[in-house]
Protein backbone atom coordinates (compact mmCIF):
# COMPACT_ATOMS: atom_id res chain seq x y z
CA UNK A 1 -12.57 30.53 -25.46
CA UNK A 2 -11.10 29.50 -22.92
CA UNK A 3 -10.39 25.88 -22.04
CA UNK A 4 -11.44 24.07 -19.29
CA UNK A 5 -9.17 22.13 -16.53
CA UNK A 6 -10.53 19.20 -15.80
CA UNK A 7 -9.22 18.19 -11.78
CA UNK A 8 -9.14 14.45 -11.15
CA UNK A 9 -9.15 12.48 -7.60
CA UNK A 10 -5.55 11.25 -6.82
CA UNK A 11 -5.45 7.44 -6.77
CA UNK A 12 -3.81 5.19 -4.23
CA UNK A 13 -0.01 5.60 -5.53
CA UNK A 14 -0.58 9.84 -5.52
CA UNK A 15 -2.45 9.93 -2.23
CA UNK A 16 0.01 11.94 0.86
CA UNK A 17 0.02 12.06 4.14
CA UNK A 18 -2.29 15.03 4.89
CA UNK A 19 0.38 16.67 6.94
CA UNK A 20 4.02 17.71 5.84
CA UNK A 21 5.76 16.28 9.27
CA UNK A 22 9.29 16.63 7.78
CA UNK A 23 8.82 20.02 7.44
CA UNK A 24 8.53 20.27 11.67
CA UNK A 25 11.26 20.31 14.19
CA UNK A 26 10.30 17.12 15.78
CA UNK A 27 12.91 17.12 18.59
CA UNK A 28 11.32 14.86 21.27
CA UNK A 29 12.51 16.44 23.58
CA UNK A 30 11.27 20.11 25.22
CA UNK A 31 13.67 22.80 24.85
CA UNK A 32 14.39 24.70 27.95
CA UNK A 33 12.78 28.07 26.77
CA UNK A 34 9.30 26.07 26.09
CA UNK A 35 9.42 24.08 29.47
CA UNK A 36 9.49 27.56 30.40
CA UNK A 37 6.83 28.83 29.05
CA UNK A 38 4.36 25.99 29.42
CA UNK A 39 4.54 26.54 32.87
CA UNK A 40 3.65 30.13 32.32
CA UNK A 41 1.08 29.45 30.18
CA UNK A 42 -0.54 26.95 32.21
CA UNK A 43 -0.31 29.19 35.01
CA UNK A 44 -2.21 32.17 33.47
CA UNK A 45 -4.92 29.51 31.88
CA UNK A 46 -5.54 28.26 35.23
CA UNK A 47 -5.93 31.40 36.29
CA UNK A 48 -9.49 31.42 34.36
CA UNK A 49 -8.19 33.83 31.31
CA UNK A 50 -9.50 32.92 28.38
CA UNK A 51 -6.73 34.87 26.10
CA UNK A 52 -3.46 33.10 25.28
CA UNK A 53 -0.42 35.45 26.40
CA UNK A 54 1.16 36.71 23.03
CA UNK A 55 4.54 35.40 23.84
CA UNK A 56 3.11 31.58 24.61
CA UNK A 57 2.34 31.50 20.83
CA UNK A 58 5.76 32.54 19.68
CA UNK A 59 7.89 30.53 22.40
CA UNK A 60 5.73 27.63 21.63
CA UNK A 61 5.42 28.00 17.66
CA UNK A 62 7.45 24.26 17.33
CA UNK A 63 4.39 22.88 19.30
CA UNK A 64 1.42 25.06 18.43
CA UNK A 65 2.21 24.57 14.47
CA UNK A 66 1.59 21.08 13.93
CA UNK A 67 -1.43 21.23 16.11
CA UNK A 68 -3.12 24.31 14.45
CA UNK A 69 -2.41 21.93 10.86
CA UNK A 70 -3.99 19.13 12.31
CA UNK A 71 -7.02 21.49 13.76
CA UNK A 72 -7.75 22.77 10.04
CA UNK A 73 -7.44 19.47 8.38
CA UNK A 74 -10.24 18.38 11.06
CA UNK A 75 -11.90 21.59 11.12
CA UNK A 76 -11.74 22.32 15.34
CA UNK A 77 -12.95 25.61 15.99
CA UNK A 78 -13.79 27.33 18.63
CA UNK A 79 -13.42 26.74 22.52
CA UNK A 80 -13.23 23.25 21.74
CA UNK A 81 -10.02 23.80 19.86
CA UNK A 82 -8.37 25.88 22.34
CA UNK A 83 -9.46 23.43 24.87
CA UNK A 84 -8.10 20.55 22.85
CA UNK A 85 -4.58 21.97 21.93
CA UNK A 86 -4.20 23.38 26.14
CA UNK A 87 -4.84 19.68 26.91
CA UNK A 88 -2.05 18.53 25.10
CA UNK A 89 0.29 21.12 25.80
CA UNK A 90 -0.38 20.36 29.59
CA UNK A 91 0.83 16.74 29.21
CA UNK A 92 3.79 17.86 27.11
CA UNK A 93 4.62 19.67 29.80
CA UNK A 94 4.32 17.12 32.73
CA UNK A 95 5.89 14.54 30.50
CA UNK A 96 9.02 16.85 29.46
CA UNK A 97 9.00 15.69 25.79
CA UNK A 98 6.77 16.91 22.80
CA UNK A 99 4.14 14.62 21.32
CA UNK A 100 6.78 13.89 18.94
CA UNK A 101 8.50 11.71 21.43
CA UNK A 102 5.29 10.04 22.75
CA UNK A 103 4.93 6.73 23.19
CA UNK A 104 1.84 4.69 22.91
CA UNK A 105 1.78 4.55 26.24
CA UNK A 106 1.67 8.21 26.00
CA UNK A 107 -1.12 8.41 23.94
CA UNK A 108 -3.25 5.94 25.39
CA UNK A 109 -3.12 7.79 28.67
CA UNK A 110 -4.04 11.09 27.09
CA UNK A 111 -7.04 9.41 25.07
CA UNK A 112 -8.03 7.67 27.82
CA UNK A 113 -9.80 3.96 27.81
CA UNK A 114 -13.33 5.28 26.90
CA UNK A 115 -15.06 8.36 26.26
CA UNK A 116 -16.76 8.31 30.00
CA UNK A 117 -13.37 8.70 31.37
CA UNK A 118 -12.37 11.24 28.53
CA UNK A 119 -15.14 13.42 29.79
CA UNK A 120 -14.76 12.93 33.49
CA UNK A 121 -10.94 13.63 33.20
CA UNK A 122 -11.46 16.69 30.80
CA UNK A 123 -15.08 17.96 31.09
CA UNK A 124 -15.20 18.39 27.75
CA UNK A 125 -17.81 16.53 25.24
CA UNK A 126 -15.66 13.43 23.96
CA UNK A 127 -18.01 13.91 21.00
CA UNK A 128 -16.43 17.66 20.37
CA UNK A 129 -12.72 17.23 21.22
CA UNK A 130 -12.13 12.98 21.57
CA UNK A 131 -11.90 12.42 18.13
CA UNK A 132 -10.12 15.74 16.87
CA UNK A 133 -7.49 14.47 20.09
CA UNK A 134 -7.41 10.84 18.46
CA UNK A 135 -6.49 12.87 15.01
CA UNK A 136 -3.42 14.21 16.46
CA UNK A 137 -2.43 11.22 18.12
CA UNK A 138 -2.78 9.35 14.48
CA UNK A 139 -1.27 12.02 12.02
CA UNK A 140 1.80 13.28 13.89
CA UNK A 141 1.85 10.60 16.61
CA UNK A 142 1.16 7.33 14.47
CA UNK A 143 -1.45 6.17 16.98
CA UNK A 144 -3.20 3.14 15.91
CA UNK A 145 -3.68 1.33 19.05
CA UNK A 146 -7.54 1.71 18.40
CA UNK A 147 -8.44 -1.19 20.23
CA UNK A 148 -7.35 -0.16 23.61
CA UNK A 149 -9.76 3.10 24.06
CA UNK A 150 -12.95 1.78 23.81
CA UNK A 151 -15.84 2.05 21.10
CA UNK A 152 -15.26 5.19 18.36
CA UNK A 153 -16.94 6.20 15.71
CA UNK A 154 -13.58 4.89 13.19
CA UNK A 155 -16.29 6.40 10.02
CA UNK A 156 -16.05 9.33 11.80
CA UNK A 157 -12.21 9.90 12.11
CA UNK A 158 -11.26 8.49 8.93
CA UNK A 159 -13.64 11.39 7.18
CA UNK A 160 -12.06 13.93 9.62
CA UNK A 161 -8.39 12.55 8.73
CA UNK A 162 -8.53 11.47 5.35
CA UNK A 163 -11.43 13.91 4.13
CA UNK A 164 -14.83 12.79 3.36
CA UNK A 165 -14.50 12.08 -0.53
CA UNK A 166 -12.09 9.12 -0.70
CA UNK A 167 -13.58 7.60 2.75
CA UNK A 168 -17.35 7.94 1.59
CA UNK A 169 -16.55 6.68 -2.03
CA UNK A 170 -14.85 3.29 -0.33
CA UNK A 171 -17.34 2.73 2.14
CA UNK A 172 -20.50 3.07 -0.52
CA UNK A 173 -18.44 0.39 -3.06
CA UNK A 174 -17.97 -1.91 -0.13
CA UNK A 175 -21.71 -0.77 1.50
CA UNK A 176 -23.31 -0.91 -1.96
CA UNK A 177 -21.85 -4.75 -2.72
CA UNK A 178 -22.75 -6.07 1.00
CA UNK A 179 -26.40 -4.61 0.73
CA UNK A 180 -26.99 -6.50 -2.53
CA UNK A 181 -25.91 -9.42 -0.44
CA UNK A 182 -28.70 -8.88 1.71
CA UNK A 183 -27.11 -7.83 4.34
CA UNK A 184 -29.51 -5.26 6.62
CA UNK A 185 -28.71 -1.75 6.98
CA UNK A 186 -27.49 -2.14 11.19
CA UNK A 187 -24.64 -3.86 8.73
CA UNK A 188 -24.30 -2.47 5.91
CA UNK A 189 -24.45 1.46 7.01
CA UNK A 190 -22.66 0.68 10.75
CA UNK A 191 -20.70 -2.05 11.52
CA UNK A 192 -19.45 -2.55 8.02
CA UNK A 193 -18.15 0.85 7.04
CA UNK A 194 -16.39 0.96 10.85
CA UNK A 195 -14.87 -2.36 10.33
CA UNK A 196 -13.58 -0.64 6.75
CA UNK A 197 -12.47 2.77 8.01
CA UNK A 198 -10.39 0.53 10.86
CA UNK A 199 -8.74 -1.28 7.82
CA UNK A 200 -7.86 2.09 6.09
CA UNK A 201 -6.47 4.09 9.15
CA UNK A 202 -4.64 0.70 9.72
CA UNK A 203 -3.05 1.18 6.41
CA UNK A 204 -2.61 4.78 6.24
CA UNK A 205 -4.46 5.23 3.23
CA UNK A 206 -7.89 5.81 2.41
CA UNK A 207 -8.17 3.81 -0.94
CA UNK A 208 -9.37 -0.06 -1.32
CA UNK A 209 -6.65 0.12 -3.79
CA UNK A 210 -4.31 0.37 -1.46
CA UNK A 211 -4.84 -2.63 0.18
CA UNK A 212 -3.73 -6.14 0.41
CA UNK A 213 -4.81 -9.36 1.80
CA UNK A 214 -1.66 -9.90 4.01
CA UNK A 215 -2.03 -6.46 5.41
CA UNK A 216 -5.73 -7.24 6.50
CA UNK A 217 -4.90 -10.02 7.63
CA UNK A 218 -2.43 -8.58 9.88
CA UNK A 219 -4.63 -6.06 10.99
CA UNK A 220 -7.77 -8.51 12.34
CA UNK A 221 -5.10 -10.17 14.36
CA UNK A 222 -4.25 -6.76 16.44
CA UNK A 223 -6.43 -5.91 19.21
CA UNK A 224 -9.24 -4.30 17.99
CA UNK A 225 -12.80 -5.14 18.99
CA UNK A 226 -14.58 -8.06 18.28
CA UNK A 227 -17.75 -6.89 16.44
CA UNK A 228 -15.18 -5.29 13.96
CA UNK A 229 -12.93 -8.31 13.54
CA UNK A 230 -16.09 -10.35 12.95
CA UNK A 231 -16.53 -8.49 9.83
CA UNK A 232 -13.01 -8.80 7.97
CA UNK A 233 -13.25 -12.16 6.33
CA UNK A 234 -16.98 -10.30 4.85
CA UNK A 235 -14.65 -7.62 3.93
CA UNK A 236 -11.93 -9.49 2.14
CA UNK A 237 -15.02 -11.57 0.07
CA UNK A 238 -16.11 -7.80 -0.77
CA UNK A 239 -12.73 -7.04 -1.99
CA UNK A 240 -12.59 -10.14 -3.94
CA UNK A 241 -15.98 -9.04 -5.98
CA UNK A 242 -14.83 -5.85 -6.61
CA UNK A 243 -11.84 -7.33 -7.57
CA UNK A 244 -9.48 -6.19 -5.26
CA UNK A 245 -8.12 -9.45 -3.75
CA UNK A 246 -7.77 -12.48 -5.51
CA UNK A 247 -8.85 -14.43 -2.48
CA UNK A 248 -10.67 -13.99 0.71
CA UNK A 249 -9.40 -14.22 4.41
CA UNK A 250 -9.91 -17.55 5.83
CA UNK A 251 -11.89 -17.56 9.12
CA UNK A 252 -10.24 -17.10 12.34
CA UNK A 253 -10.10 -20.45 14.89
CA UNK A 254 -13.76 -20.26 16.64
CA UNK A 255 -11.98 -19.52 20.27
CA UNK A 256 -10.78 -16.04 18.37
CA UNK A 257 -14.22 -15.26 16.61
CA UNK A 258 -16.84 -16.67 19.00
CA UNK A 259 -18.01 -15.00 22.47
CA UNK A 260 -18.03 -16.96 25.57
CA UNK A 261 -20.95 -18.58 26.02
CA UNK A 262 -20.98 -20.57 29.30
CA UNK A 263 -24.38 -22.08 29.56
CA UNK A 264 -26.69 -24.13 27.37
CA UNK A 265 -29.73 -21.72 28.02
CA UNK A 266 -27.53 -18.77 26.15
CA UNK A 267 -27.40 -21.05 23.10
CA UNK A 268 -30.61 -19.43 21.15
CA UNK A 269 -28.27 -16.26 22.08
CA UNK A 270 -25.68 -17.87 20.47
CA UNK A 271 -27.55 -18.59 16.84
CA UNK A 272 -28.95 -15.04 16.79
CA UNK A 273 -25.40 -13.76 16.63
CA UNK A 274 -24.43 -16.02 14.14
CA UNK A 275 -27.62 -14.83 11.59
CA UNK A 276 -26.51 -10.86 12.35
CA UNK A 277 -22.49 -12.14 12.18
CA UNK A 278 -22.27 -14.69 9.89
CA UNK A 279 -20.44 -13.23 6.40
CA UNK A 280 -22.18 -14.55 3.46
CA UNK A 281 -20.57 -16.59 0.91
CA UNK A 282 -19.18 -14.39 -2.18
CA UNK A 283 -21.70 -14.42 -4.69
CA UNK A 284 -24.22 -16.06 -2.87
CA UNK A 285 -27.84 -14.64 -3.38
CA UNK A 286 -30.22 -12.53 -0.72
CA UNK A 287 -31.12 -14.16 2.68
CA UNK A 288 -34.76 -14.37 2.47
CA UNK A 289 -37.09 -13.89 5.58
CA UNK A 290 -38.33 -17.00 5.65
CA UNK A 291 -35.14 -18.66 5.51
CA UNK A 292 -34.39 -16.31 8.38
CA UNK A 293 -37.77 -17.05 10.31
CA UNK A 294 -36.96 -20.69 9.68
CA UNK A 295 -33.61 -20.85 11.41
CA UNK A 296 -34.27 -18.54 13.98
CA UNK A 297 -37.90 -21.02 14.89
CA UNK A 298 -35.09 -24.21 14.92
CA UNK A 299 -32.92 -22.55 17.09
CA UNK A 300 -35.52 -22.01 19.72
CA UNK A 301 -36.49 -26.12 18.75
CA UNK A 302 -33.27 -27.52 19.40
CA UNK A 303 -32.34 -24.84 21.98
CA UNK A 304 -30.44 -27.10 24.03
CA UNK A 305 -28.45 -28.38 21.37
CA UNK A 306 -28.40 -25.40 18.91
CA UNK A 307 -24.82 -23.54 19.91
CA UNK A 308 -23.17 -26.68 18.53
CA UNK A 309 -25.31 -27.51 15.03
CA UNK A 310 -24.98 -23.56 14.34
CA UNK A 311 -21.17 -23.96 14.21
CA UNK A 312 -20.74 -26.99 12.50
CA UNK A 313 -22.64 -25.17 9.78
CA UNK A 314 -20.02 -22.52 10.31
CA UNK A 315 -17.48 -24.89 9.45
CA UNK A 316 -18.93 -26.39 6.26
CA UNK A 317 -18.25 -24.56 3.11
CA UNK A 318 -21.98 -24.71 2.59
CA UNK A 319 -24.25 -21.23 1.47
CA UNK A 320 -26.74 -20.13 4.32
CA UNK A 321 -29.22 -21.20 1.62
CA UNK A 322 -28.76 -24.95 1.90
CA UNK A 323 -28.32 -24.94 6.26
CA UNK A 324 -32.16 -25.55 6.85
CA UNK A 325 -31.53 -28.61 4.13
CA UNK A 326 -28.09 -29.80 5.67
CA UNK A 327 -29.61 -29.78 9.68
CA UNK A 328 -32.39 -31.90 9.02
C-alpha cells in the first residue's frame, strides 16, 4: 500500500521570487545583433503580419525569455500576449537598453498614468494587457511606484503575481476579522483587500507573516492613493488581532489623512467620509444602524459646525460607541 505524500503551503521564510532572474543575462544594455533585429522585427509587424519571423525569436531569446516566464506565471495568452510582449520590445528598442536597465521613469512611461491613456496609446483593453504589463514591470523590473498610474485593481495583480492561494488566504483572515468588526462589504471585500495586496507587493511577499510594522509604516508614507492609505492604521489593528503586530500604526497628522474640504456647506460631506473611513478601535464591537442613523441625523443638525466636532472625536481615543455620548 502505498503511502501517501502529503504537500504543504510554503510559509513566509520558504516563499521565492516566482521568477529565477539570476538565471537571465540581464545586461542593460542592447547588444548590437538585437538592436538589429528589433528594427526588423518591428518593421515586418508594422507591416500588418501577424507571424513573428523565425529568426526574431532566436536573435531576441535574452529578451523574449523572461517575458514568455512572466506571461505563464500570469497566464497571457493569445493576441493579447503577443501584443503585450511587441509593446515592450518596441520601447526596448527606442530606449537602446533592455527592461533590465529601466528606470522608473522607464516604466512609468510605458504603463502610462491611467488606464484611459493606456488604451488610447495602445488600443488594447487595459483590462487584458495593463495589468499582465504592470507584472513585468514588478517581477523583473522591481516596479512599485503604484501610486503614480492611477487606480488598479492591486487584488488583481497580486493573484496574477503571487498566485491566487497565498493572496486569497491573507485577504479572507484580514476580510474575515474586519467584517466581524462591522465593517460593510464596499470595505471589507474592496477597499480593504486592495489596501492589503498594496502592502504585500510592497513587501515582495504574499504572507501577513512576512510583515512588520516598520515596513507598513514605511509603505503608507509612499505615494500611493489616499483611499488606500486611509485603511493602513485598520490594517495594522487587524494584524494586531491576529497577532501579527504587537501594536498598531498610529494615525497619520489630519493634513496627510483628511481631503480638502474648503467650505462649511461640504462639512456633512466631510462626516460621511469619516463613518465609511474611520478604522474601528481593535476589539471594539459592531457599529449598529442606529448608532449610524444617529450620527449621520447630527451631522446634518450641526452641519455648519460638524467638520470640526467629527475630528475632535477622531482625536480622542474614544470607541465610535461612546461619540453620540461624548458630543452632547
Amino acid at each position: 500500500m502505498k503511502q501517501q505524500v502529503q504537500h504543504h503551503a510554503p510559509t513566509h521564510e520558504q516563499w521565492r521570487w516566482p521568477v529565477d532572474i539570476a538565471s537571465y543575462d540581464r545586461h542593460p544594455l542592447l547588444y548590437p545583433a538585437e538592436q538589429e533585429e528589433l528594427a526588423k522585427l518591428i518593421k515586418h509587424m508594422d507591416g500588418k503580419h501577424n507571424h513573428w519571423p523565425r529568426r526574431a525569436k532566436t536573435t531576441l531569446h535574452r529578451l523574449v525569455s523572461p517575458l514568455e516566464a512572466v506571461f505563464d506565471i500570469t497566464d497571457l495568452q493569445g493576441k493579447p500576449r503577443t501584443a503585450v510582449m511587441l509593446s515592450l520590445l518596441r520601447q526596448t528598442y527606442h530606449l537602446h537598453r533592455s527592461f533590465w536597465g529601466w528606470s522608473s521613469h522607464d516604466w512609468l512611461e510605458v504603463l502610462c498614468q491611467n488606464n484611459v491613456e493606456f488604451h488610447q496609446r495602445y488600443r488594447q483593453p487595459a483590462a487584458a494587457c495593463r495589468q499582465h504589463m504592470l507584472a513585468v514591470g514588478y517581477l523583473l523590473g522591481g516596479f512599485t511606484d503604484f501610486g503614480s498610474i492611477g487606480r488598479f485593481d492591486q487584488s488583481a495583480l497580486a493573484k496574477k503575481v503571487f498566485g491566487p492561494d497565498p493572496v486569497d488566504v491573507a485577504i479572507q483572515q484580514v476580510s474575515d476579522t474586519a467584517a466581524r468588526w462591522g465593517y460593510g462589504t464596499s470595505g471589507t471585500q474592496h477597499v480593504l483587500p486592495n489596501a492589503l495586496c498594496e502592502v504585500l507587493l510592497a513587501n515582495q511577499n504574499p504572507y501577513l507573516e512576512a510583515l512588520t510594522l516598520e515596513r507598513v509604516d514605511e509603505i503608507r508614507q509612499w505615494k500611493i492613493a489616499s483611499y488606500l492609505k486611509s485603511y493602513m492604521v485598520t490594517l495594522s489593528r487587524i494584524l494586531v488581532h491576529l497577532v501579527i503586530f504587537t501594536h498598531s500604526l498610529d494615525p497619520l497628522p489630519m493634513e496627510m489623512r483628511w481631503p480638502a474640504f474648503r467650505s462649511s456647506g461640504q462639512s456633512t460631506a466631510c462626516a460621511g467620509w469619516t463613518l465609511h473611513h474611520w478604522p474601528l478601535n481593535q476589539g471594539s464591537t459592531t457599529i449598529s444602524s442606529r448608532l449610524v442613523a444617529g450620527l449621520q441625523t447630527f451631522t446634518q443638525i450641526f452641519s455648519l459646525r460638524s467638520n470640526g466636532l467629527v475630528r475632535s472625536l477622531l482625536n480622542t481615543s474614544l470607541p465610535p460607541a461612546r461619540w453620540l455620548s461624548a458630543s452632547g
